[in-house]
C-alpha atoms as a PDB file:
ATOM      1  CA  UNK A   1       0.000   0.000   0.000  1.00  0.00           C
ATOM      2  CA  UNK A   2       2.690   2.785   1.107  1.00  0.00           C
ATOM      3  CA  UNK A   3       4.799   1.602  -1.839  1.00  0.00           C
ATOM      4  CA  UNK A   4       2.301   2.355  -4.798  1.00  0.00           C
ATOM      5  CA  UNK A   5       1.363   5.529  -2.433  1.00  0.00           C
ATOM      6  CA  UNK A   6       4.944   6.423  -2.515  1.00  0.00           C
ATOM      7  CA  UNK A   7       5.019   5.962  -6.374  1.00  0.00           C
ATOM      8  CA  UNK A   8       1.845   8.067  -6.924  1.00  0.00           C
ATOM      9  CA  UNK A   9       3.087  11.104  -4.662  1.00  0.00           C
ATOM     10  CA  UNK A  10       6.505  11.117  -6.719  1.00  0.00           C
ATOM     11  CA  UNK A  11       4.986  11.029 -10.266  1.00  0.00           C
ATOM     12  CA  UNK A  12       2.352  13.725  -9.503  1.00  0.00           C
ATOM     13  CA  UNK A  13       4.811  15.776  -7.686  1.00  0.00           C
ATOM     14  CA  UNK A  14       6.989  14.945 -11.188  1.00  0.00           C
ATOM     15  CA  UNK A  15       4.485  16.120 -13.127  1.00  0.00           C
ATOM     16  CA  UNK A  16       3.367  18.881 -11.301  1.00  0.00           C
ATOM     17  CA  UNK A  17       6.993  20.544 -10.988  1.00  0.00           C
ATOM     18  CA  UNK A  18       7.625  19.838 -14.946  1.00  0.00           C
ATOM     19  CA  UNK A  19       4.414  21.482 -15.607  1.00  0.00           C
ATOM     20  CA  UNK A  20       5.190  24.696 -13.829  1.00  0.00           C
ATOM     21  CA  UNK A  21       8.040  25.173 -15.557  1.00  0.00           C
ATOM     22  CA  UNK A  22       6.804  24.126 -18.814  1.00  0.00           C
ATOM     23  CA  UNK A  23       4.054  26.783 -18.294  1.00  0.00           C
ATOM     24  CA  UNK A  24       6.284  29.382 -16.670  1.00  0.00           C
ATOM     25  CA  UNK A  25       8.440  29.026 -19.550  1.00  0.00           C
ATOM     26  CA  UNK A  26       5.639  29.239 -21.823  1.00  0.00           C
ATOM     27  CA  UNK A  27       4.449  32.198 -20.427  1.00  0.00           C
ATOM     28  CA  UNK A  28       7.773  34.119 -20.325  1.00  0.00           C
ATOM     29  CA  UNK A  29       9.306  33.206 -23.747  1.00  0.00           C
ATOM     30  CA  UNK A  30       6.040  33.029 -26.038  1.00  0.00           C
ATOM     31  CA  UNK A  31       3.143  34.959 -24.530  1.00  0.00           C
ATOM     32  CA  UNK A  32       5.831  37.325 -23.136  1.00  0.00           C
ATOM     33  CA  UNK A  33       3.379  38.353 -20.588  1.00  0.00           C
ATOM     34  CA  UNK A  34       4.808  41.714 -19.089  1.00  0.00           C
ATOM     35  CA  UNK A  35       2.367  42.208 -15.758  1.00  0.00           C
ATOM     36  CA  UNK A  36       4.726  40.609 -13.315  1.00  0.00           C
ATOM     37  CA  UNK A  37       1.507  40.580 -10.778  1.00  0.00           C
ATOM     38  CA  UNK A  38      -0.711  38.688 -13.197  1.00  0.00           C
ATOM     39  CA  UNK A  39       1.898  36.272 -13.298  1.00  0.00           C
ATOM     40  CA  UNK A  40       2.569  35.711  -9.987  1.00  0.00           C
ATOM     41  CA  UNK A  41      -1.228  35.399  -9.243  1.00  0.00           C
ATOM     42  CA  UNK A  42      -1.341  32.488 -11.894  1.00  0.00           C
ATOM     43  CA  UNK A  43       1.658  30.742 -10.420  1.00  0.00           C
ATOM     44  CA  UNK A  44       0.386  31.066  -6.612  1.00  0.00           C
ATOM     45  CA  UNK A  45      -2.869  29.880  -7.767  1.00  0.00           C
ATOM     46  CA  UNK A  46      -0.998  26.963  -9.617  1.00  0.00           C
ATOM     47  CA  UNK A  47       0.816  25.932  -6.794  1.00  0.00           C
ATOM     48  CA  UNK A  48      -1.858  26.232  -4.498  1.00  0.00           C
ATOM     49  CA  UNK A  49      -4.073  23.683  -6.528  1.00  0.00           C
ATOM     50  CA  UNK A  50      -0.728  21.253  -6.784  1.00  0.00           C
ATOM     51  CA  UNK A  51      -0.798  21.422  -2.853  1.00  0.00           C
ATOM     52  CA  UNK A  52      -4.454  20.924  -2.560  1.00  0.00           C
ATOM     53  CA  UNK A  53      -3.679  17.752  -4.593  1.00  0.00           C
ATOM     54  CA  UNK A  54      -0.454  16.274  -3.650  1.00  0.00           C
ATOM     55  CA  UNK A  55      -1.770  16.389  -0.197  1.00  0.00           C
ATOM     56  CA  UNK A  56      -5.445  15.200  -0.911  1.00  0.00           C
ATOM     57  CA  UNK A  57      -3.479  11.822  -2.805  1.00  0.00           C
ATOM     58  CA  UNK A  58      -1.188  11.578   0.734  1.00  0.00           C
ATOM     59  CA  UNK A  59      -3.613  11.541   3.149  1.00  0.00           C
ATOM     60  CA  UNK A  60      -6.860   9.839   1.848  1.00  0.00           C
ATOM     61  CA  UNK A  61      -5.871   6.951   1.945  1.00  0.00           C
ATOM     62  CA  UNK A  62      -3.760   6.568   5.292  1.00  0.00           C
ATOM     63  CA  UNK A  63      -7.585   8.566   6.312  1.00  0.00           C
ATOM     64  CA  UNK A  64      -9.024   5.097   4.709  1.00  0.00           C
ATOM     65  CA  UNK A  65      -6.540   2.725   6.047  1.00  0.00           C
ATOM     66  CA  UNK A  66      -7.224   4.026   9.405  1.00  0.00           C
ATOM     67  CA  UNK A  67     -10.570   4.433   9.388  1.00  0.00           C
ATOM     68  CA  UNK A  68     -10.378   0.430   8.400  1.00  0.00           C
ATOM     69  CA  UNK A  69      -8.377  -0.184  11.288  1.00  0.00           C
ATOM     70  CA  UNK A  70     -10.804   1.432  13.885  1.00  0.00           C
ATOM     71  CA  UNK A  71     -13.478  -0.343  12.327  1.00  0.00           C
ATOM     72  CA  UNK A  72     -11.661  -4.206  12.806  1.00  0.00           C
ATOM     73  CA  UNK A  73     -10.670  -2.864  16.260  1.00  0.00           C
ATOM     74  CA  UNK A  74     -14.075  -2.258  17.719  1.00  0.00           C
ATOM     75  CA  UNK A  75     -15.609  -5.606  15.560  1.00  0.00           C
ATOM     76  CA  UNK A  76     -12.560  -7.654  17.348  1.00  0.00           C
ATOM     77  CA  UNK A  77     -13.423  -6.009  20.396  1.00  0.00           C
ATOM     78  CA  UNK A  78     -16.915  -6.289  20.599  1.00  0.00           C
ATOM     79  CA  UNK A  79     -16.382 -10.283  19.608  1.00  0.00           C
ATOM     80  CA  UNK A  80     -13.630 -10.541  22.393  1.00  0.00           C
ATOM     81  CA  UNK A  81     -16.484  -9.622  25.099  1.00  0.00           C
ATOM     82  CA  UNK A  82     -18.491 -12.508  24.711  1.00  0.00           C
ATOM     83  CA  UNK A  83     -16.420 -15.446  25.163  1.00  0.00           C
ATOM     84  CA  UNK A  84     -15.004 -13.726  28.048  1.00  0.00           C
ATOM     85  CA  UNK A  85     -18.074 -12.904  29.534  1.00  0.00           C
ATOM     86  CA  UNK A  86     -19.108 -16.914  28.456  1.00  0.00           C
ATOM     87  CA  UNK A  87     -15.845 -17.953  30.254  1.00  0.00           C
ATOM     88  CA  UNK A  88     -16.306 -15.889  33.511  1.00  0.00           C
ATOM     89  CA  UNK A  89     -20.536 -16.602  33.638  1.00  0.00           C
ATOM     90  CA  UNK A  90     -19.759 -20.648  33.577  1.00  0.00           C
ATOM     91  CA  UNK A  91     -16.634 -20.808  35.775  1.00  0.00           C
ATOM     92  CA  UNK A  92     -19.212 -19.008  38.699  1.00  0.00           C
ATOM     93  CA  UNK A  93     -21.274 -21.429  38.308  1.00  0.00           C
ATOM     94  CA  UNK A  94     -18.737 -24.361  38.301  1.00  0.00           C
ATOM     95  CA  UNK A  95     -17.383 -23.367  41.420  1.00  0.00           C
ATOM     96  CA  UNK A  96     -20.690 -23.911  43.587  1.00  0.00           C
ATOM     97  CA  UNK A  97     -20.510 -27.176  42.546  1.00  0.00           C
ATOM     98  CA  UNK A  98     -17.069 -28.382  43.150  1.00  0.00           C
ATOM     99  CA  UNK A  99     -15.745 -29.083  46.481  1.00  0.00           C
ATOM    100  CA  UNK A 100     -12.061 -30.651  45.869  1.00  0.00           C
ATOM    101  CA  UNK A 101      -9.503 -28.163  46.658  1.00  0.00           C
ATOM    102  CA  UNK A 102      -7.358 -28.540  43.964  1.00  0.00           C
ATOM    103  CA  UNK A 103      -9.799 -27.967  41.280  1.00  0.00           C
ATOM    104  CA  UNK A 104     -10.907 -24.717  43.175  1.00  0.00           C
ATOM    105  CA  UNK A 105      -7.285 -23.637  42.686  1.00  0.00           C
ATOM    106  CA  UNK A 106      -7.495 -24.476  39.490  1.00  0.00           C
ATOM    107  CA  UNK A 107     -10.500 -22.723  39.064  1.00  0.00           C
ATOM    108  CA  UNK A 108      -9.079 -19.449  40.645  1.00  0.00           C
ATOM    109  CA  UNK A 109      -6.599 -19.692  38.308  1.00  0.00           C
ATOM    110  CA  UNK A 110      -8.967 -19.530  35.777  1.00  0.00           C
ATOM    111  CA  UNK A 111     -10.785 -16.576  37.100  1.00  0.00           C
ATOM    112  CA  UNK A 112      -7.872 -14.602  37.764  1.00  0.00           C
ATOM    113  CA  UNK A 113      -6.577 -15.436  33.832  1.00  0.00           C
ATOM    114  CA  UNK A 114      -9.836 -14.215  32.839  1.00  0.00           C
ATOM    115  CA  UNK A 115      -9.464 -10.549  35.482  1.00  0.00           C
ATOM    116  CA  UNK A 116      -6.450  -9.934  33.284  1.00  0.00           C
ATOM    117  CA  UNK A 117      -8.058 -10.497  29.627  1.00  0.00           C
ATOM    118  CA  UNK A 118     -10.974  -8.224  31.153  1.00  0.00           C
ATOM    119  CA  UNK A 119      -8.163  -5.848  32.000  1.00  0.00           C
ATOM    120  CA  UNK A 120      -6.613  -5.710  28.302  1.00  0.00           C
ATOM    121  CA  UNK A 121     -10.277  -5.301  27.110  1.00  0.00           C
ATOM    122  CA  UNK A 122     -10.944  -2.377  28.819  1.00  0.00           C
ATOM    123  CA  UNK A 123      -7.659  -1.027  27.675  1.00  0.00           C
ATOM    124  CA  UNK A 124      -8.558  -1.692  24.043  1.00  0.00           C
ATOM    125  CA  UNK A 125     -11.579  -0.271  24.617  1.00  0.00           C
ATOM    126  CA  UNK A 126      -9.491   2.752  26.220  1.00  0.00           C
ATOM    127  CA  UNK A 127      -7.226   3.259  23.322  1.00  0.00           C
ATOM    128  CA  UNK A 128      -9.578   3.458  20.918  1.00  0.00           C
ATOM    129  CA  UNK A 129     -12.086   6.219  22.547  1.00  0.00           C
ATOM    130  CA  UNK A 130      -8.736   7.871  22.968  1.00  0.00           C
ATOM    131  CA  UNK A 131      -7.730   7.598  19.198  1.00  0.00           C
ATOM    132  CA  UNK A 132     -11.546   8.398  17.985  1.00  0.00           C
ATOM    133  CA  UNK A 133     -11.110  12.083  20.597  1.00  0.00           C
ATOM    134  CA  UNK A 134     -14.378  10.390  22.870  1.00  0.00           C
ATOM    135  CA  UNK A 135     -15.189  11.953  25.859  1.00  0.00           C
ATOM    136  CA  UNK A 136     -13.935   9.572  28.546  1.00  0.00           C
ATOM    137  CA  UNK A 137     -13.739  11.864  31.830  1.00  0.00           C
ATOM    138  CA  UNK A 138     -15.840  10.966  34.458  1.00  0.00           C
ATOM    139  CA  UNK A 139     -16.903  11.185  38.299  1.00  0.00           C
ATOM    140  CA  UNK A 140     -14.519   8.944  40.634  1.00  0.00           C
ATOM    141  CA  UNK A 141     -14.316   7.854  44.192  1.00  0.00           C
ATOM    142  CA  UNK A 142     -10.345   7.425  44.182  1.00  0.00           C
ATOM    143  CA  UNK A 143     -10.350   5.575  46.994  1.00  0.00           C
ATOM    144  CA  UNK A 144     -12.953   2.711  45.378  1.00  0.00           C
ATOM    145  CA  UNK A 145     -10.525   3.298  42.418  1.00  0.00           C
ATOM    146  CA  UNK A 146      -7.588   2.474  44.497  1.00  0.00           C
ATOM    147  CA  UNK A 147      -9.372  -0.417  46.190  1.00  0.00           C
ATOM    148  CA  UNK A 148     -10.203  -1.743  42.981  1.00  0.00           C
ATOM    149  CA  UNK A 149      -6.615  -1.595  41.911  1.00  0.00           C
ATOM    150  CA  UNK A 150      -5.145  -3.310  45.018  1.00  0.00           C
ATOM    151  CA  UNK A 151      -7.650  -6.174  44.606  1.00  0.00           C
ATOM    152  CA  UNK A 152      -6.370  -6.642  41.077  1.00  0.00           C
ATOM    153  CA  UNK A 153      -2.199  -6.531  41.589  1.00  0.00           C
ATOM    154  CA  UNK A 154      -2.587  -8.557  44.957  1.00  0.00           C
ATOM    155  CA  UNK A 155      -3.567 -11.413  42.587  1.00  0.00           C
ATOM    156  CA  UNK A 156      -0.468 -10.306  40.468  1.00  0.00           C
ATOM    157  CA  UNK A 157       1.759  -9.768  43.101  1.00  0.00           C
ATOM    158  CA  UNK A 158       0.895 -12.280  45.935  1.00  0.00           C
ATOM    159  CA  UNK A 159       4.110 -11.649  48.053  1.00  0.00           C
ATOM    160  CA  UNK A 160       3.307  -7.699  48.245  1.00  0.00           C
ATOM    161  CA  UNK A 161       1.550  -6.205  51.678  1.00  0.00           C
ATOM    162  CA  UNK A 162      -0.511  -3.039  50.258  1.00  0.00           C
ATOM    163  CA  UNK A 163      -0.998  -0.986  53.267  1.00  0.00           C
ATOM    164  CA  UNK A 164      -3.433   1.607  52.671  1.00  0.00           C
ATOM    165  CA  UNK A 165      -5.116   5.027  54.419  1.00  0.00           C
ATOM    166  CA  UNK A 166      -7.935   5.862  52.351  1.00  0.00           C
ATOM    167  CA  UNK A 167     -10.681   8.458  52.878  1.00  0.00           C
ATOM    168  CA  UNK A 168     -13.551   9.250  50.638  1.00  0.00           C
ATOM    169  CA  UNK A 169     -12.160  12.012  46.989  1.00  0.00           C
ATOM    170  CA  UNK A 170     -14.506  12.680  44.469  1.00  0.00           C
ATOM    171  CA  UNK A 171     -12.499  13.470  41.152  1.00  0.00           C
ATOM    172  CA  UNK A 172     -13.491  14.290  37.700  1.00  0.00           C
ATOM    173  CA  UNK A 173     -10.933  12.193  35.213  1.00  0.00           C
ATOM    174  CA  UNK A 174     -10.247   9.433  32.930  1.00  0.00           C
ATOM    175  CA  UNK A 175     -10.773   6.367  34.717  1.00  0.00           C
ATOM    176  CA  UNK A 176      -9.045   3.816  33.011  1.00  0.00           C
ATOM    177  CA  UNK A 177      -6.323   5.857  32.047  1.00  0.00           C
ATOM    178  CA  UNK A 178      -5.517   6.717  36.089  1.00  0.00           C
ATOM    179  CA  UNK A 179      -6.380   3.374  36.128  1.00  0.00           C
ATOM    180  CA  UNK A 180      -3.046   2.814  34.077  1.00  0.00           C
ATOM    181  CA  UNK A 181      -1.168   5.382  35.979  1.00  0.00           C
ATOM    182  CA  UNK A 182      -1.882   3.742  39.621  1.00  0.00           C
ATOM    183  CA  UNK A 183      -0.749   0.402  38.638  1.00  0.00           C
ATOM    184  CA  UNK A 184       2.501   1.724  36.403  1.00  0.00           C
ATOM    185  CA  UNK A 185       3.365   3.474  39.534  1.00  0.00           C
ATOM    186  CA  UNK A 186       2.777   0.558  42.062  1.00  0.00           C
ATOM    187  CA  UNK A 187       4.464  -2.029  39.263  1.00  0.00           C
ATOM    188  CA  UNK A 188       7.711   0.084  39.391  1.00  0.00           C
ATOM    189  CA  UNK A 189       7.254   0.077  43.151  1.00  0.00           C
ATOM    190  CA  UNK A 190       7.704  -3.113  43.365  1.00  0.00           C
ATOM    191  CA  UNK A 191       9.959  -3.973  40.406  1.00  0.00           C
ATOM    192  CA  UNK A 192      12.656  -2.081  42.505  1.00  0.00           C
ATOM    193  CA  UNK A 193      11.689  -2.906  45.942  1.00  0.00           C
ATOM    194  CA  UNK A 194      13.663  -6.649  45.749  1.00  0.00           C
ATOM    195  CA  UNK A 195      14.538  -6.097  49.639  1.00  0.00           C
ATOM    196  CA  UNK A 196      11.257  -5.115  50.503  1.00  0.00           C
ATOM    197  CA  UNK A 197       7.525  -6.237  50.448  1.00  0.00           C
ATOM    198  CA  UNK A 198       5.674  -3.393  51.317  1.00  0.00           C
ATOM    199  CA  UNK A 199       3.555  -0.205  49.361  1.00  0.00           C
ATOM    200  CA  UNK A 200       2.106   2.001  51.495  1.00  0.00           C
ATOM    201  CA  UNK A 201      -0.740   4.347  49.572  1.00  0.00           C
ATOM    202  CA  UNK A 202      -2.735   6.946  51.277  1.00  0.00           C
ATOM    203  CA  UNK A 203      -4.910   9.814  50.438  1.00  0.00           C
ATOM    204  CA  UNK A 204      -3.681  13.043  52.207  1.00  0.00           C
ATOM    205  CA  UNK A 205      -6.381  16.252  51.340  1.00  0.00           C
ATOM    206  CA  UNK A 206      -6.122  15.781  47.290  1.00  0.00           C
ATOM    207  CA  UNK A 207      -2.637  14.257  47.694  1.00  0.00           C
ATOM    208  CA  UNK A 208      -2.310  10.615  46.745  1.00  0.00           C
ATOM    209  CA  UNK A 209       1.124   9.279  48.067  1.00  0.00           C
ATOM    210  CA  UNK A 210       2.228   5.688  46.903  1.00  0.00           C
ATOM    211  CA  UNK A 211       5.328   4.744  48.679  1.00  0.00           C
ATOM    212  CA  UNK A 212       7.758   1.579  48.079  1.00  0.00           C
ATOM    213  CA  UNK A 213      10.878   1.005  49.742  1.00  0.00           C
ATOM    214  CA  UNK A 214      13.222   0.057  47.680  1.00  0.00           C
ATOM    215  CA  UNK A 215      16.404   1.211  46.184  1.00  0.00           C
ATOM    216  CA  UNK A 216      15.168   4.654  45.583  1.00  0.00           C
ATOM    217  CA  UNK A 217      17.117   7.294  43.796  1.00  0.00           C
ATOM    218  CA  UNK A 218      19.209  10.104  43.753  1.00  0.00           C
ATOM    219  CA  UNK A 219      19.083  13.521  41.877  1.00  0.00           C
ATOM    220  CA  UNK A 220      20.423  12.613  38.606  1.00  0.00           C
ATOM    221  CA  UNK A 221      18.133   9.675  37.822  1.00  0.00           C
ATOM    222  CA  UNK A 222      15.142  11.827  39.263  1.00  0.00           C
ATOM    223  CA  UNK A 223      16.123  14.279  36.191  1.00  0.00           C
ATOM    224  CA  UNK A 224      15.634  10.914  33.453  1.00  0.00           C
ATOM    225  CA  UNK A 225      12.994   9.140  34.986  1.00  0.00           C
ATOM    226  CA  UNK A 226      10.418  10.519  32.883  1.00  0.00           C
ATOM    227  CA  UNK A 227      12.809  10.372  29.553  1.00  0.00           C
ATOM    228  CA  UNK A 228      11.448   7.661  27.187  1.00  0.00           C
ATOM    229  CA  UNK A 229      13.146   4.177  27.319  1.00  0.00           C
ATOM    230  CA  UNK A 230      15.494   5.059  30.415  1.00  0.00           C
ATOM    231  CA  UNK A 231      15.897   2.530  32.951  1.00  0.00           C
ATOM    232  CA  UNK A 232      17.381   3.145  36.038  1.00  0.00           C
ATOM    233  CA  UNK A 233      18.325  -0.598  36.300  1.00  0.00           C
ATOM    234  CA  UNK A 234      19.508  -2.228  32.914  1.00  0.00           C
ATOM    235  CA  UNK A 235      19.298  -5.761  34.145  1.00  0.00           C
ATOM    236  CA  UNK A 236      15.054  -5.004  35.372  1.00  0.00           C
ATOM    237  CA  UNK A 237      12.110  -6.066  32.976  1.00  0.00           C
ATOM    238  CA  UNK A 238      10.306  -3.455  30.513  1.00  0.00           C
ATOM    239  CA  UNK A 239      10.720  -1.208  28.313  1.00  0.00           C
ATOM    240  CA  UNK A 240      11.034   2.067  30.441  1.00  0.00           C
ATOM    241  CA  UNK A 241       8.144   3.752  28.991  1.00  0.00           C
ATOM    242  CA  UNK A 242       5.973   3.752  32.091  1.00  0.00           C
ATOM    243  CA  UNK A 243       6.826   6.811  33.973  1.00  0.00           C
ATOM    244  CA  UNK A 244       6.683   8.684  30.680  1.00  0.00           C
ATOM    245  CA  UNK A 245       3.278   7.694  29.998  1.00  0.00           C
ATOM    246  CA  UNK A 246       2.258   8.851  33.654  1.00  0.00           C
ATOM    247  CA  UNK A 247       4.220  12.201  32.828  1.00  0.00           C
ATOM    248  CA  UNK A 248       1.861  12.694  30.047  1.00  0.00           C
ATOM    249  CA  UNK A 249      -1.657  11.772  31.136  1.00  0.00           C
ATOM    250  CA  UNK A 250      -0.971  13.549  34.293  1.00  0.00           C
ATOM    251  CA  UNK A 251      -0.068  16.758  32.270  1.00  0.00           C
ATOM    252  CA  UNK A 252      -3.009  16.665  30.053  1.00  0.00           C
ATOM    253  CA  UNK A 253      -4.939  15.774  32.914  1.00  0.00           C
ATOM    254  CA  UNK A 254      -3.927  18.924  35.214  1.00  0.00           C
ATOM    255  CA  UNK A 255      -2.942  15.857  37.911  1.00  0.00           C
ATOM    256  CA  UNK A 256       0.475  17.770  39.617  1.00  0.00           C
ATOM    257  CA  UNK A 257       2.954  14.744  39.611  1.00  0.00           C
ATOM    258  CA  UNK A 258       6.302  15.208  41.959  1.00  0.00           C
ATOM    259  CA  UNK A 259       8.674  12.600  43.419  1.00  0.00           C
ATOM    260  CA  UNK A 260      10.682  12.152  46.623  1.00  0.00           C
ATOM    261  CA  UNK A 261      13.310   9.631  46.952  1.00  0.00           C
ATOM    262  CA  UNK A 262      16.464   8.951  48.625  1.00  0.00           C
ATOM    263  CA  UNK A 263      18.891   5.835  47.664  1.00  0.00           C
ATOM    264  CA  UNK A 264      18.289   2.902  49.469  1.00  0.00           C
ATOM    265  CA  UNK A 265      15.623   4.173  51.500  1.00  0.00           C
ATOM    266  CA  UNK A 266      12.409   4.430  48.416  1.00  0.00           C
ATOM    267  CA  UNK A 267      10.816   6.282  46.391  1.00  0.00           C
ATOM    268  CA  UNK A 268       7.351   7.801  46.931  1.00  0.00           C
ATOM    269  CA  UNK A 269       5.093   9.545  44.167  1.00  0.00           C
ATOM    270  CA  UNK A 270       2.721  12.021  44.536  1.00  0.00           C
ATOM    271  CA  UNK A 271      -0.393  12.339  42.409  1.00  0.00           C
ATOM    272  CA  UNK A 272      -1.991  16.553  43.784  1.00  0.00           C
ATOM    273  CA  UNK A 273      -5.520  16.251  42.312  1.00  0.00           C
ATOM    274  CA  UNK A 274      -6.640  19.812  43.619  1.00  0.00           C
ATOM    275  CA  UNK A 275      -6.823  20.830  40.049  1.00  0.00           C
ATOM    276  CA  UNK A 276      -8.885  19.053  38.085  1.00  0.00           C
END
């Protein structure tokens, strides 16, 4: 597809810039057309139409192609729900039946495979509201919100002690998207807390703290953390991309973000909702 769109851009832009001068030539060697003014009006107006056109040919059809996309991703989507839902629906009713303890752990196992693939739906779902510019923002309790994401990492990360001090914060945001931003910040918690099995998270005013105690950091790495791809730790999992995608949703989402840390004595993030 790009290739033949490549092709056509060239040979209309060829033909385009050989007919200018062709006509420019024309114009000055035959017609001998005097009024400079006239001229330049014709030639503006001639490259303003070329423009119109090279850039109508360019972007229809990447418009098309993604358009297309959209259109598979919320068909897939909507298709992904069902078994899921299927999947979840039956296992419920499985477990009132069964009483042998190892098939009830096998059965959790099942439940907690099917959490996560709910998870990645709602983040598909997520992505593309983003990419079609939906509305998404919404009334919050954070604390139900932070409850919610506890429950779901504790099956993730069974060795972790959450210890949290919630009290009741109505907010107005993007839900799944803070969603995102709790659990990158609690992931990287842990990821670097190898000596240590607690997060503490509390709600202070509009302040949410989240507080691991791991390596922590000093004031150099506090300057990269939010550059794309850095790692503070080469030899840890991931891609380093997670603290710049907090950066950004909690700039576009007036959320103030700061850190605190010291070396080996953690790192705690604050999330200063008094703004939005």
């Amino acid at each position: 597809m790009f290739r033949n769109l490549r092709l056509q851009i060239f040979t209309y832009y060829f033909i385009t810039v050989s007919a200018f001068l062709i006509i420019l030539h024309y114009i000055l060697t035959v017609v001998k057309v005097e009024n400079y003014f006239l001229l330049a009006v014709i030639m503006l107006c001639f490259v303003i139409l070329s423009g119109i056109m090279i850039s109508k040919l360019s972007i229809d059809p990447l418009q098309e192609h993604i358009e297309n996309l959209q259109i598979l991703s919320k068909e897939t989507l909507h298709e992904l729900n069902l078994p899921i839902s299927t999947i979840v629906t039956n296992s419920q009713m499985i477990k009132k039946t069964l009483e042998d303890e190892k098939s009830l752990k096998r059965l959790t196992r099942i439940n907690t495979a099917c959490s996560m693939l709910q998870q990645r739906y709602n983040e598909l779902d997520y992505m593309i509201k983003t990419q079609t510019l939906q509305e998404i923002k919404e009334n919050i309790q954070l604390d139900e919100l932070i409850k919610e994401r506890i429950d779901f990492l504790s099956v993730i990360y069974g060795h972790v002690n959450f210890n949290s001090q919630l009290h009741s914060l109505e907010i107005f945001s993007d839900k799944i998207g803070l969603s995102k931003v709790i659990d990158n910040i609690i992931d990287n918690g842990v990821k670097y807390s190898k000596n240590s099995t607690n997060i503490d998270i509390k709600i202070v005013d509009s302040t949410l703290y989240i507080q691991d105690f791991g390596c922590g950091m000093d004031e150099v790495e506090l300057l990269q953390i939010f550059d794309k791809f850095y790692q503070s730790n080469n030899n840890m999992q991931g891609f380093g991309i997670g603290l710049n995608m907090v950066k950004r949703f909690c700039d576009k989402n007036n959320i103030g973000l700061s850190f605190k840390s010291q070396p080996n004595s953690g790192t705690t993030v604050l999330l200063n909702f008094k703004d939005i």
